[in-house]
C-alpha atoms as a PDB file:
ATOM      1  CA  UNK A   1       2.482  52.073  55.132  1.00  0.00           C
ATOM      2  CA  UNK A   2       4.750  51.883  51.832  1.00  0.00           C
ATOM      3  CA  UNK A   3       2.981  53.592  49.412  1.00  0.00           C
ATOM      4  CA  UNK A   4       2.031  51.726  46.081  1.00  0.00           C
ATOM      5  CA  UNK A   5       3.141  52.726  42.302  1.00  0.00           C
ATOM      6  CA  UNK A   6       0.836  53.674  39.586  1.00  0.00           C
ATOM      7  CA  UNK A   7       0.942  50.458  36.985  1.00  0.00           C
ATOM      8  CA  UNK A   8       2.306  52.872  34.079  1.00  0.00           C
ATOM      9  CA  UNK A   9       2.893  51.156  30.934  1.00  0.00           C
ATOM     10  CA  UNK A  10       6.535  51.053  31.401  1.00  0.00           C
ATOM     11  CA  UNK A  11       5.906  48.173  34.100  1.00  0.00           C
ATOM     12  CA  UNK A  12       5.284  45.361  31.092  1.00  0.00           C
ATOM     13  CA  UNK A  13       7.070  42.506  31.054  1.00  0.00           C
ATOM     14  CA  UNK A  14       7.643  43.850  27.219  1.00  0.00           C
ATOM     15  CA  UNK A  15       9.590  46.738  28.597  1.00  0.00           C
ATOM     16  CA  UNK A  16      12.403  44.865  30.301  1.00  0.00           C
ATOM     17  CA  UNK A  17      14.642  42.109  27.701  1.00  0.00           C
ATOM     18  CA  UNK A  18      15.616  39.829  30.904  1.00  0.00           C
ATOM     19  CA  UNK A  19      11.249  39.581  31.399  1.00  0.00           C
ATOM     20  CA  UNK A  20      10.311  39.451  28.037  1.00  0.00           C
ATOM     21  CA  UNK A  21      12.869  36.413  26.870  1.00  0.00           C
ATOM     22  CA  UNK A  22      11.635  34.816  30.473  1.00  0.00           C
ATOM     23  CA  UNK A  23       8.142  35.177  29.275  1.00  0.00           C
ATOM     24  CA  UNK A  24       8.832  33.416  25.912  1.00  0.00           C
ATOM     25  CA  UNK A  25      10.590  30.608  28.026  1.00  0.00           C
ATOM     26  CA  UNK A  26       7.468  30.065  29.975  1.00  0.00           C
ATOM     27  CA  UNK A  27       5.132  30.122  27.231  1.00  0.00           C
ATOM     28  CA  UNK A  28       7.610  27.436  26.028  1.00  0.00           C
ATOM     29  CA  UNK A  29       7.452  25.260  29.017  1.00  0.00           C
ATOM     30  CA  UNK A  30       3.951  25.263  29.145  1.00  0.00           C
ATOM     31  CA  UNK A  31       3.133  27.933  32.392  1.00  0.00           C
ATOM     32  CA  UNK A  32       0.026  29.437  32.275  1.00  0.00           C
ATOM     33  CA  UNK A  33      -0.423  33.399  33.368  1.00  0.00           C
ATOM     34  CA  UNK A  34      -2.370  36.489  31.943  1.00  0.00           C
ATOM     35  CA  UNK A  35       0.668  38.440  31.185  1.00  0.00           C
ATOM     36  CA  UNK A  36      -2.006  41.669  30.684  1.00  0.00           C
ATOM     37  CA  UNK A  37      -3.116  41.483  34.397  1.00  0.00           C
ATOM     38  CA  UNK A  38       0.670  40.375  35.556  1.00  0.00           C
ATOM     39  CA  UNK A  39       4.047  41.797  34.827  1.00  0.00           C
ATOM     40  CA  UNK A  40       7.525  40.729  35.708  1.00  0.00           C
ATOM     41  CA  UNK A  41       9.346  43.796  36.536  1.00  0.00           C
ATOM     42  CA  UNK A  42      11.952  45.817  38.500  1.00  0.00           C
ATOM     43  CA  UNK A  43       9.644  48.789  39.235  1.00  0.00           C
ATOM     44  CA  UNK A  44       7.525  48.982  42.361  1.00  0.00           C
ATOM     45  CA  UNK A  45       9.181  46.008  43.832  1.00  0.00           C
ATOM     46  CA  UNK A  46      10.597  45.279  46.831  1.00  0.00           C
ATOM     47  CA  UNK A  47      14.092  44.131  45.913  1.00  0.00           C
ATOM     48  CA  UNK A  48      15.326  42.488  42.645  1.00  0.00           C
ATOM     49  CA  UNK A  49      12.852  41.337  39.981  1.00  0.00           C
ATOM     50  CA  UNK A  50       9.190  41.053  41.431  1.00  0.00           C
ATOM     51  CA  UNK A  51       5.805  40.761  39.962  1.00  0.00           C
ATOM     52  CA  UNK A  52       3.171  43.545  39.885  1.00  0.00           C
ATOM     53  CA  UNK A  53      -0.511  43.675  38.897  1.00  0.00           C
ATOM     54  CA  UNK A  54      -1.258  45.446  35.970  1.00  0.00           C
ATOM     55  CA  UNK A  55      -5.159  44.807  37.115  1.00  0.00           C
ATOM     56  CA  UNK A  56      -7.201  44.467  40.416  1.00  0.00           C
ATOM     57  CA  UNK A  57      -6.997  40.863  41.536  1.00  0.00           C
ATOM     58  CA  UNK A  58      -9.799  38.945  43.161  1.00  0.00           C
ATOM     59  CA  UNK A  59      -9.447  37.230  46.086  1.00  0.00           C
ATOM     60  CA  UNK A  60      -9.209  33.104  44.965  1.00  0.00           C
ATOM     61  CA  UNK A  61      -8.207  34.298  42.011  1.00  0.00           C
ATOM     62  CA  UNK A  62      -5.533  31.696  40.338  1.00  0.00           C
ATOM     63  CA  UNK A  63      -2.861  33.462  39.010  1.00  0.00           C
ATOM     64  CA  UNK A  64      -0.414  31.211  37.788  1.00  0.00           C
ATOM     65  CA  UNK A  65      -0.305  27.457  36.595  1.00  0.00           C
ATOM     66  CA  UNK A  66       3.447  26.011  36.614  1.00  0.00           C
ATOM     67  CA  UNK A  67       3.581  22.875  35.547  1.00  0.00           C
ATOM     68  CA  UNK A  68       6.591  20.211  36.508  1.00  0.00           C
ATOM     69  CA  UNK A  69       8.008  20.596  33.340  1.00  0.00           C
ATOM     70  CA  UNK A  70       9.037  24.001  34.027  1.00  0.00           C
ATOM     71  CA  UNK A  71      10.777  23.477  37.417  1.00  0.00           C
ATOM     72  CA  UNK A  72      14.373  22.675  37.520  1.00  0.00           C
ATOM     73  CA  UNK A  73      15.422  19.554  39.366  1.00  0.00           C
ATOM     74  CA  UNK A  74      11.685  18.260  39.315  1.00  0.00           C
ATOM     75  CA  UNK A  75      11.819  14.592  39.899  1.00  0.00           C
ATOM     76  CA  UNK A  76       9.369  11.707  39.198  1.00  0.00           C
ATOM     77  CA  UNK A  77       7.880  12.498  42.708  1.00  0.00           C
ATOM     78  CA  UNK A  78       4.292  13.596  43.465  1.00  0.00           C
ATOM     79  CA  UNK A  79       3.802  17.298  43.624  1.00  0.00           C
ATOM     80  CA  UNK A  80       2.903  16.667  47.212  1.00  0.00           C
ATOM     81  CA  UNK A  81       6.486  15.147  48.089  1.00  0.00           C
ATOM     82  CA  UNK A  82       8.140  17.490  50.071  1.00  0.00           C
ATOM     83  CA  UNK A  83      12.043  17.499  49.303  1.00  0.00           C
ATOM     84  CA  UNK A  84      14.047  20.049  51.042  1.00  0.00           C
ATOM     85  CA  UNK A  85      16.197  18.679  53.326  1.00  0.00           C
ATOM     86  CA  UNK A  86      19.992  18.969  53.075  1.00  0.00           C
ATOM     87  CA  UNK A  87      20.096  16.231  50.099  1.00  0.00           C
ATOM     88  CA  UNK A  88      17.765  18.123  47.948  1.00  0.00           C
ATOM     89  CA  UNK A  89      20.405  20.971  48.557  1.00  0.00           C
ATOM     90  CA  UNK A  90      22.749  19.157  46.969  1.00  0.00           C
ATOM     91  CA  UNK A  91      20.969  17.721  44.397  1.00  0.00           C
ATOM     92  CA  UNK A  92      19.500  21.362  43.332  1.00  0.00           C
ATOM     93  CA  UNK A  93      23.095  22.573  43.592  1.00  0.00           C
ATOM     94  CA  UNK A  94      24.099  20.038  41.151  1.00  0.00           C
ATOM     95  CA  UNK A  95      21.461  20.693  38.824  1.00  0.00           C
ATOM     96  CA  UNK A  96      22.007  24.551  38.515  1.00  0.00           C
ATOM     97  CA  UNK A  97      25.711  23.366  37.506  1.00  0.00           C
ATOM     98  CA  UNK A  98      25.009  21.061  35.350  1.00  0.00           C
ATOM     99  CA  UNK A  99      21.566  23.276  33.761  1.00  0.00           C
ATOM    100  CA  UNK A 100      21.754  23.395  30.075  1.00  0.00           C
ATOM    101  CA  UNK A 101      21.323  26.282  27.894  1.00  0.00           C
ATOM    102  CA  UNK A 102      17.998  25.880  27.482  1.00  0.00           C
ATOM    103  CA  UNK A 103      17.040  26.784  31.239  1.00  0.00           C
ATOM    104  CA  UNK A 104      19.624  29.844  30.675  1.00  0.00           C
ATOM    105  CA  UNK A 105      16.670  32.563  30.274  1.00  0.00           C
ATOM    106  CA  UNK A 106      14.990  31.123  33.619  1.00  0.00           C
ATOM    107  CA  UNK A 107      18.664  30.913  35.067  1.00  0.00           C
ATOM    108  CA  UNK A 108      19.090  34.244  34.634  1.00  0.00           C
ATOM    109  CA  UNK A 109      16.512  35.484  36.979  1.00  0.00           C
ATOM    110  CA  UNK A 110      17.171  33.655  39.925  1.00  0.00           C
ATOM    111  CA  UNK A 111      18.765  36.616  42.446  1.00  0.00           C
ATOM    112  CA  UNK A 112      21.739  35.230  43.752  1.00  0.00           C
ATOM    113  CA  UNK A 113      21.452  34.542  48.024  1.00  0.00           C
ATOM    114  CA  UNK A 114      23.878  36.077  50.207  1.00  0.00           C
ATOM    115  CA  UNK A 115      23.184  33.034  52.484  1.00  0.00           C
ATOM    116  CA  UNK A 116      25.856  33.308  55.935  1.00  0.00           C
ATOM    117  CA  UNK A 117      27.873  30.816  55.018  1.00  0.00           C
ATOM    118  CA  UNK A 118      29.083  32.736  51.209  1.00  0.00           C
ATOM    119  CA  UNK A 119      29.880  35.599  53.730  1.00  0.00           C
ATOM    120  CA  UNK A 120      33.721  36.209  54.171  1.00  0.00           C
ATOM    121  CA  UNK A 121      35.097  35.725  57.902  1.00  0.00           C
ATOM    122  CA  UNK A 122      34.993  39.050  58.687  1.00  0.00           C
ATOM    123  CA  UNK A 123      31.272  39.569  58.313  1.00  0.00           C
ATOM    124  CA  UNK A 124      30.372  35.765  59.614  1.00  0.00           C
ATOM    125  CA  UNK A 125      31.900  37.419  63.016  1.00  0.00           C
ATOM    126  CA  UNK A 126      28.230  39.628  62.743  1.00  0.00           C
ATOM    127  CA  UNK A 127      27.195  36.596  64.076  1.00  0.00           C
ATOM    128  CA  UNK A 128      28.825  35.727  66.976  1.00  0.00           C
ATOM    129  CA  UNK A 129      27.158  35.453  70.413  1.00  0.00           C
ATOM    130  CA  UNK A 130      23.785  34.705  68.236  1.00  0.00           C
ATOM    131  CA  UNK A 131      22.302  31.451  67.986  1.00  0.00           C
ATOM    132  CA  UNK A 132      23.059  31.034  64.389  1.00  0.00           C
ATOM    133  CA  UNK A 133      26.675  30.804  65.216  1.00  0.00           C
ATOM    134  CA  UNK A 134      27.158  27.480  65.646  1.00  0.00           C
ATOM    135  CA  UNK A 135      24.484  26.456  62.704  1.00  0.00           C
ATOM    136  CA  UNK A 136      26.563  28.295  60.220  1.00  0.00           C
ATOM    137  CA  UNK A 137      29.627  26.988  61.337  1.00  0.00           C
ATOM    138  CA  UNK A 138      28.373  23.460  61.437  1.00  0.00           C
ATOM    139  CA  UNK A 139      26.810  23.803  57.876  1.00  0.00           C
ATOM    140  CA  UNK A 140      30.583  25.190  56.716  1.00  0.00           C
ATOM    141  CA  UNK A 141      32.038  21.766  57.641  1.00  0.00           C
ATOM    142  CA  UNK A 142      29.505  19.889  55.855  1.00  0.00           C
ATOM    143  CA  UNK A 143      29.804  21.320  52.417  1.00  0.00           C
ATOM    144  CA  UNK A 144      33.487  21.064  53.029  1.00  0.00           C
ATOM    145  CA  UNK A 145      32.740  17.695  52.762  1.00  0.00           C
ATOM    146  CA  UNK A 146      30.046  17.399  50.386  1.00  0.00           C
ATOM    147  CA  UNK A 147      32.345  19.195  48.109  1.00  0.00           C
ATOM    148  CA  UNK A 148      35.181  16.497  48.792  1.00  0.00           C
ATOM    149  CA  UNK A 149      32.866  13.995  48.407  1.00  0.00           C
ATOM    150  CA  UNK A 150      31.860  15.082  44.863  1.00  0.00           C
ATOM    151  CA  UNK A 151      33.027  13.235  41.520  1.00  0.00           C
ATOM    152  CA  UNK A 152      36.720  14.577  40.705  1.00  0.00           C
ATOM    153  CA  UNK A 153      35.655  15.974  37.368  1.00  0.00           C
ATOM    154  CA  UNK A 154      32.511  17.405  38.884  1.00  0.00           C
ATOM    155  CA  UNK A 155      35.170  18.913  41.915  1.00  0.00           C
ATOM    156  CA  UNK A 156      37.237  20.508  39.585  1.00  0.00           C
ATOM    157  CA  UNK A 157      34.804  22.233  37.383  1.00  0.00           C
ATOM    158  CA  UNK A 158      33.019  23.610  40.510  1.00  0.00           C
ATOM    159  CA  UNK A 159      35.451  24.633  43.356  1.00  0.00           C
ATOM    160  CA  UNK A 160      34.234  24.332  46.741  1.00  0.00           C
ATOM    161  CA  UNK A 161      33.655  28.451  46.742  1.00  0.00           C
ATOM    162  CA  UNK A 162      31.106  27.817  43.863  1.00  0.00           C
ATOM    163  CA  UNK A 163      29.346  24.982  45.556  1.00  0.00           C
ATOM    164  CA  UNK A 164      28.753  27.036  48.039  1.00  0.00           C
ATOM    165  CA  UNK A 165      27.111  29.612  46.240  1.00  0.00           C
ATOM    166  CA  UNK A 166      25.154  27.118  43.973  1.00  0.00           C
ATOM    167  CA  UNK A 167      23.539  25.355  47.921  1.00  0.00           C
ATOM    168  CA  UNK A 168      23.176  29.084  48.597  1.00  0.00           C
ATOM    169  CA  UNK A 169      20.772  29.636  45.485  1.00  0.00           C
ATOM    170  CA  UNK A 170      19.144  26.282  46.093  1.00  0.00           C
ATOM    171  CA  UNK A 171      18.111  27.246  49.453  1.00  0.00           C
ATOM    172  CA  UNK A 172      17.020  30.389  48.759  1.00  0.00           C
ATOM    173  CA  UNK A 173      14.618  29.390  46.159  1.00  0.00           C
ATOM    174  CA  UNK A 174      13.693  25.441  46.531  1.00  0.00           C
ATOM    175  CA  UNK A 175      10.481  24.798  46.922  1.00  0.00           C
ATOM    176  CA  UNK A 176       9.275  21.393  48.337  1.00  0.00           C
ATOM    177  CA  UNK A 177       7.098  20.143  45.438  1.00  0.00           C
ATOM    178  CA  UNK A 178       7.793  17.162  43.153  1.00  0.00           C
ATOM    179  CA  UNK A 179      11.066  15.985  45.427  1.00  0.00           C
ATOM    180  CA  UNK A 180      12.095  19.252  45.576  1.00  0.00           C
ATOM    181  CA  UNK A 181      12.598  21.974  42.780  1.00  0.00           C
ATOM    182  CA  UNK A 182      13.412  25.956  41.615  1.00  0.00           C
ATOM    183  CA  UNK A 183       9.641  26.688  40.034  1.00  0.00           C
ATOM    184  CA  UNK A 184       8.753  30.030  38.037  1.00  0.00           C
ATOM    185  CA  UNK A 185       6.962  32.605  39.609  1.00  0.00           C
ATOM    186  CA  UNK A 186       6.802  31.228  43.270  1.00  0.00           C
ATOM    187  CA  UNK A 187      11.055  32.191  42.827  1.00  0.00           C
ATOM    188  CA  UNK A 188      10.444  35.672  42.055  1.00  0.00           C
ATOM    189  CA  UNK A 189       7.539  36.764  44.626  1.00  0.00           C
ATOM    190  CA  UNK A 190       9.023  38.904  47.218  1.00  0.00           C
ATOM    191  CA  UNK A 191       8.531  38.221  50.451  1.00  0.00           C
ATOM    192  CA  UNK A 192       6.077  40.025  52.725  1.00  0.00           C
ATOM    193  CA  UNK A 193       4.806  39.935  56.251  1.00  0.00           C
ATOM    194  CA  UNK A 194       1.178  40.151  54.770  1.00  0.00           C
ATOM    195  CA  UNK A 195       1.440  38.310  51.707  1.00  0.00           C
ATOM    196  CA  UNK A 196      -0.929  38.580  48.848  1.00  0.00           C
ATOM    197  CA  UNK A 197      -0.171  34.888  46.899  1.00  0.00           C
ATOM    198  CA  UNK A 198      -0.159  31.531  48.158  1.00  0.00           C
ATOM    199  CA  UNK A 199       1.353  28.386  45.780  1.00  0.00           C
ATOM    200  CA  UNK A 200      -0.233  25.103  46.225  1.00  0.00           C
ATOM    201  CA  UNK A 201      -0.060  21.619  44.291  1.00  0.00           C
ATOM    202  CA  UNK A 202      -2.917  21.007  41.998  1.00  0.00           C
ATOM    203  CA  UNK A 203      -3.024  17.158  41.240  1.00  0.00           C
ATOM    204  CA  UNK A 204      -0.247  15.801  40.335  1.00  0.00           C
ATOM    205  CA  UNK A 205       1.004  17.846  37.396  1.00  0.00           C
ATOM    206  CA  UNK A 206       0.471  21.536  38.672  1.00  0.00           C
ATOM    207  CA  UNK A 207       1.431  24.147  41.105  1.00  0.00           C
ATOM    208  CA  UNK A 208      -0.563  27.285  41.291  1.00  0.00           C
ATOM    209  CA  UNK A 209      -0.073  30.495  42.361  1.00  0.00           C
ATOM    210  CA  UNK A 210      -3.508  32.192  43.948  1.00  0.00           C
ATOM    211  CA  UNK A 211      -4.738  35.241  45.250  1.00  0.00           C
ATOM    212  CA  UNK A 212      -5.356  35.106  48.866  1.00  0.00           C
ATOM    213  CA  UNK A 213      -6.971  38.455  49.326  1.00  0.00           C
ATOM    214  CA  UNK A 214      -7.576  41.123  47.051  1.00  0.00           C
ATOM    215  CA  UNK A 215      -4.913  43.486  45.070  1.00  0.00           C
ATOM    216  CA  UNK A 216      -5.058  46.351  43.815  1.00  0.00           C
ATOM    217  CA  UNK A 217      -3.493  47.514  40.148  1.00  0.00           C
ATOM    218  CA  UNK A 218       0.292  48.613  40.899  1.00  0.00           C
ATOM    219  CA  UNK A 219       0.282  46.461  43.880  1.00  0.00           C
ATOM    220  CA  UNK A 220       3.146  43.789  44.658  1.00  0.00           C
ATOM    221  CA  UNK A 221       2.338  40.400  44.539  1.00  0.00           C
ATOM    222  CA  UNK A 222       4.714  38.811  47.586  1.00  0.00           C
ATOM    223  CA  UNK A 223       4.669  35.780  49.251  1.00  0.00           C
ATOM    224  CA  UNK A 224       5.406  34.759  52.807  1.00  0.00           C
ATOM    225  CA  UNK A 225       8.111  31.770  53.206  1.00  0.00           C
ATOM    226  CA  UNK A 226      11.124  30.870  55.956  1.00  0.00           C
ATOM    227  CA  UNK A 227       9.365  29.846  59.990  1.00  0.00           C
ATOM    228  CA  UNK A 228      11.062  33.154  61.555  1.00  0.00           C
ATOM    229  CA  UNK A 229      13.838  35.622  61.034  1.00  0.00           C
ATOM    230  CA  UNK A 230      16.712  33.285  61.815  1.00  0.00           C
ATOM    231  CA  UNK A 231      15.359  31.055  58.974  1.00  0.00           C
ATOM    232  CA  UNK A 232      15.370  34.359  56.654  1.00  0.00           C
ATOM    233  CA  UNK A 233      18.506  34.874  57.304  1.00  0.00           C
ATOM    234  CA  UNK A 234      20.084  31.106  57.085  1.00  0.00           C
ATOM    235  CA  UNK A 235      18.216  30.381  53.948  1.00  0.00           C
ATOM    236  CA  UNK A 236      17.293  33.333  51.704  1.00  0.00           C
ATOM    237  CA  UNK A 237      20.422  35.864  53.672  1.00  0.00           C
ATOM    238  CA  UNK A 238      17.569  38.551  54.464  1.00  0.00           C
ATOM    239  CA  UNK A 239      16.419  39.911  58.281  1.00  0.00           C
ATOM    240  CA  UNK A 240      12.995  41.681  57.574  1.00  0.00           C
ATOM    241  CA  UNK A 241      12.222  44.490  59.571  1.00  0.00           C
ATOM    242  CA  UNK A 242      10.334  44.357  62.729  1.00  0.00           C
ATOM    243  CA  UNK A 243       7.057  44.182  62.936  1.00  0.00           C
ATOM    244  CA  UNK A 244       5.187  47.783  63.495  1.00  0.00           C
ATOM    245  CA  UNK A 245       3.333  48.077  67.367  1.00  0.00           C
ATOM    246  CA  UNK A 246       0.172  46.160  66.868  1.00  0.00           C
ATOM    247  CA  UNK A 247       0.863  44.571  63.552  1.00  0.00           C
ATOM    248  CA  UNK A 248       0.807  40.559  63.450  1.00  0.00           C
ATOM    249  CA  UNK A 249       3.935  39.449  65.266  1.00  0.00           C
ATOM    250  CA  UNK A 250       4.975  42.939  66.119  1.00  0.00           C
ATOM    251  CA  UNK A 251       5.731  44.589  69.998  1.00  0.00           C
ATOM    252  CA  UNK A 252       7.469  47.500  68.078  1.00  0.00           C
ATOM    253  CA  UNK A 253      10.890  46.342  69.817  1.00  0.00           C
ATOM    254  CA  UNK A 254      13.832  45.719  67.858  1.00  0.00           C
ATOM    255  CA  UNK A 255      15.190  43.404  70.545  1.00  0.00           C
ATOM    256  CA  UNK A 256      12.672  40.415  70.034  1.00  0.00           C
ATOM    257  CA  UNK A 257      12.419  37.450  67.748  1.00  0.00           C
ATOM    258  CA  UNK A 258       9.348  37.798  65.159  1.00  0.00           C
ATOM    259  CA  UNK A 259       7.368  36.117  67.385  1.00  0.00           C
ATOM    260  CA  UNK A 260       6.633  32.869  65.202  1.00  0.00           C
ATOM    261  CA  UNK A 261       5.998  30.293  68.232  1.00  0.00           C
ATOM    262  CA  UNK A 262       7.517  27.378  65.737  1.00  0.00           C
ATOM    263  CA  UNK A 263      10.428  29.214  65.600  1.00  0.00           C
ATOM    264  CA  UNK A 264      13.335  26.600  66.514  1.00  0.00           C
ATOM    265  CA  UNK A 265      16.420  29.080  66.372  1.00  0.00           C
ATOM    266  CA  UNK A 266      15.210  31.938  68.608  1.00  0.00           C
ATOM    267  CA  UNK A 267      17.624  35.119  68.231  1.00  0.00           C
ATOM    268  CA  UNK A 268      17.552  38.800  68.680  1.00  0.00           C
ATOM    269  CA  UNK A 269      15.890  40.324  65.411  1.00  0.00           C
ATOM    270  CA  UNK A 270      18.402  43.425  66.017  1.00  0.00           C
ATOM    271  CA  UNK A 271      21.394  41.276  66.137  1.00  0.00           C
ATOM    272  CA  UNK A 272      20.491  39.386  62.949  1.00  0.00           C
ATOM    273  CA  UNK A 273      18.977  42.544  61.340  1.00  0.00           C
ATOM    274  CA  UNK A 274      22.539  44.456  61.747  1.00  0.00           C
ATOM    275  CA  UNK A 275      24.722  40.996  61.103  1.00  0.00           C
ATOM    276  CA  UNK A 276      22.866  41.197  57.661  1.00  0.00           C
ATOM    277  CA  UNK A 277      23.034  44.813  56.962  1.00  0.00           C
ATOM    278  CA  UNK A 278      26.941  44.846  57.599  1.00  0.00           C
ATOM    279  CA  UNK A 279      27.463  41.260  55.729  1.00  0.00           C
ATOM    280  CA  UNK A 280      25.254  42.906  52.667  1.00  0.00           C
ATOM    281  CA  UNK A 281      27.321  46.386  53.106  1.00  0.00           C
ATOM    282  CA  UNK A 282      23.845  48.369  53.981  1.00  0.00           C
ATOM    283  CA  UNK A 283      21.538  46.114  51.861  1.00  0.00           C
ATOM    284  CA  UNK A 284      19.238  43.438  53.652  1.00  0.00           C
ATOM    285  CA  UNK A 285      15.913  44.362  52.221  1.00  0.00           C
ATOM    286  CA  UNK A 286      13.531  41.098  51.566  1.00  0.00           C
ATOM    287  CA  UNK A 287      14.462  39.130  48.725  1.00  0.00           C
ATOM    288  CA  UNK A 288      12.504  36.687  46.522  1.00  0.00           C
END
């Protein structure tokens, strides 16, 4: 069991600049948190920026309010319109290139994916003999030609290298609300096997972010996202590790998938789990 930080006063969103010009953004934008019960932080997370209770949480309890104004590449959509199919990934793609300055201090959070197809040759060959082979060798060829396809100014000002990055962060972090968009907050949770938030649309305006058990002060707030570990890695470029003997989806072997029954790409956790750690040279912890 990882063992939880103390929520010293250094964990404040005030204590970091990246946080506290974030914060100011989404105060901006209109998103609604208690910033004194939740802090935006590099301590006591799991990998990159994360967020961390300052204060015990209930259970129910809603923690964030994100309205569409605040989500980049929102569209005129309902909130329940899910949009995250391969044209979404474009779209979002084009929007992070074409973002304004405004968006820059929400920009500059987003953790870049290290999605299989950014990966040089050498570590894409990680992957042979597993499943995801041919799906990241398929999904080379199309944005080959989505990026030939593009506008010629657009082309030039974003070689194809850079579009493939830019469908990297879209995929990592697009969530499936209001045609598809890159929302605050429900970017920066960390993933977890037992999460402790859950984001939901609330009418048409709103997503929220809400406790779905209770948390304690210096506790991570994570999230749980991607069907199974080959979607981890294709999307977000992270294997988790196994599950422990007798936790949820766990047989304590390193040989088995997660043991998500929806799972459409079924591959050997080890295989992905040390195709990611060499691609990632030794990282491969969860990402947000």
């Amino acid at each position: 069991k990882r063992k939880q930080r103390p929520p010293p006063s250094t964990v404040a969103a005030d204590g970091d600049p990246l946080a506290a010009t974030l914060a100011r953004w989404l105060k901006s934008r209109g998103v609604v948190w208690s910033s004194a019960r939740v802090a935006t932080t590099r301590e006591g997370v799991v990998a990159g920026y994360g967020c961390v209770a300052l204060q015990p949480l209930r259970r129910g309890e809603e923690l964030f309010r994100v309205p569409r104004a605040a989500c980049l590449g929102a569209t005129s959509a309902g909130a329940d319109a899910d949009g995250t199919d391969g044209d979404c990934q474009r779209r979002l793609a084009l929007a992070l290139l074409e973002a304004t300055a405004d968006w820059a201090p929400f920009l500059a959070m987003l953790t870049p994916a290290r999605c299989p197809w950014v990966w040089s040759e050498s570590e894409r060959r990680q992957l042979d003999g597993t499943e995801l082979e041919p799906v990241v060798e398929a999904k080379l060829r199309a944005l080959a030609e989505e990026h030939a396809s593009l506008p010629q100014a657009v082309a030039e000002a974003c070689g194809a290298e850079r579009y493939a990055e830019l469908c990297a962060l879209a995929a990592s972090h697009a969530n499936p609300w209001w045609g598809g968009c890159i929302a605050p907050f429900n970017t920066t949770l960390n993933w977890a096997r037992r999460p402790n938030v859950s984001f939901e649309p609330r009418g048409s305006k709103w997503v929220v972010g809400v406790a779905t058990r209770r948390i304690r002060a210096g506790e991570e707030l994570t999230q749980a996202y991607g069907g199974a570990t080959a979607d981890l890695v294709y999307r977000c470029g992270f294997a988790p590790p196994p599950a422990a003997e007798g936790e949820e989806g766990g047989s304590g072997s390193d040989d088995s998938d997660d043991g998500d029954g929806d799972d459409v790409v079924q591959v050997s956790l080890g295989a992905l789990a040390r195709a990611v750690h060499a691609a990632s040279g030794g990282g491969g912890e969860e990402g947000g």
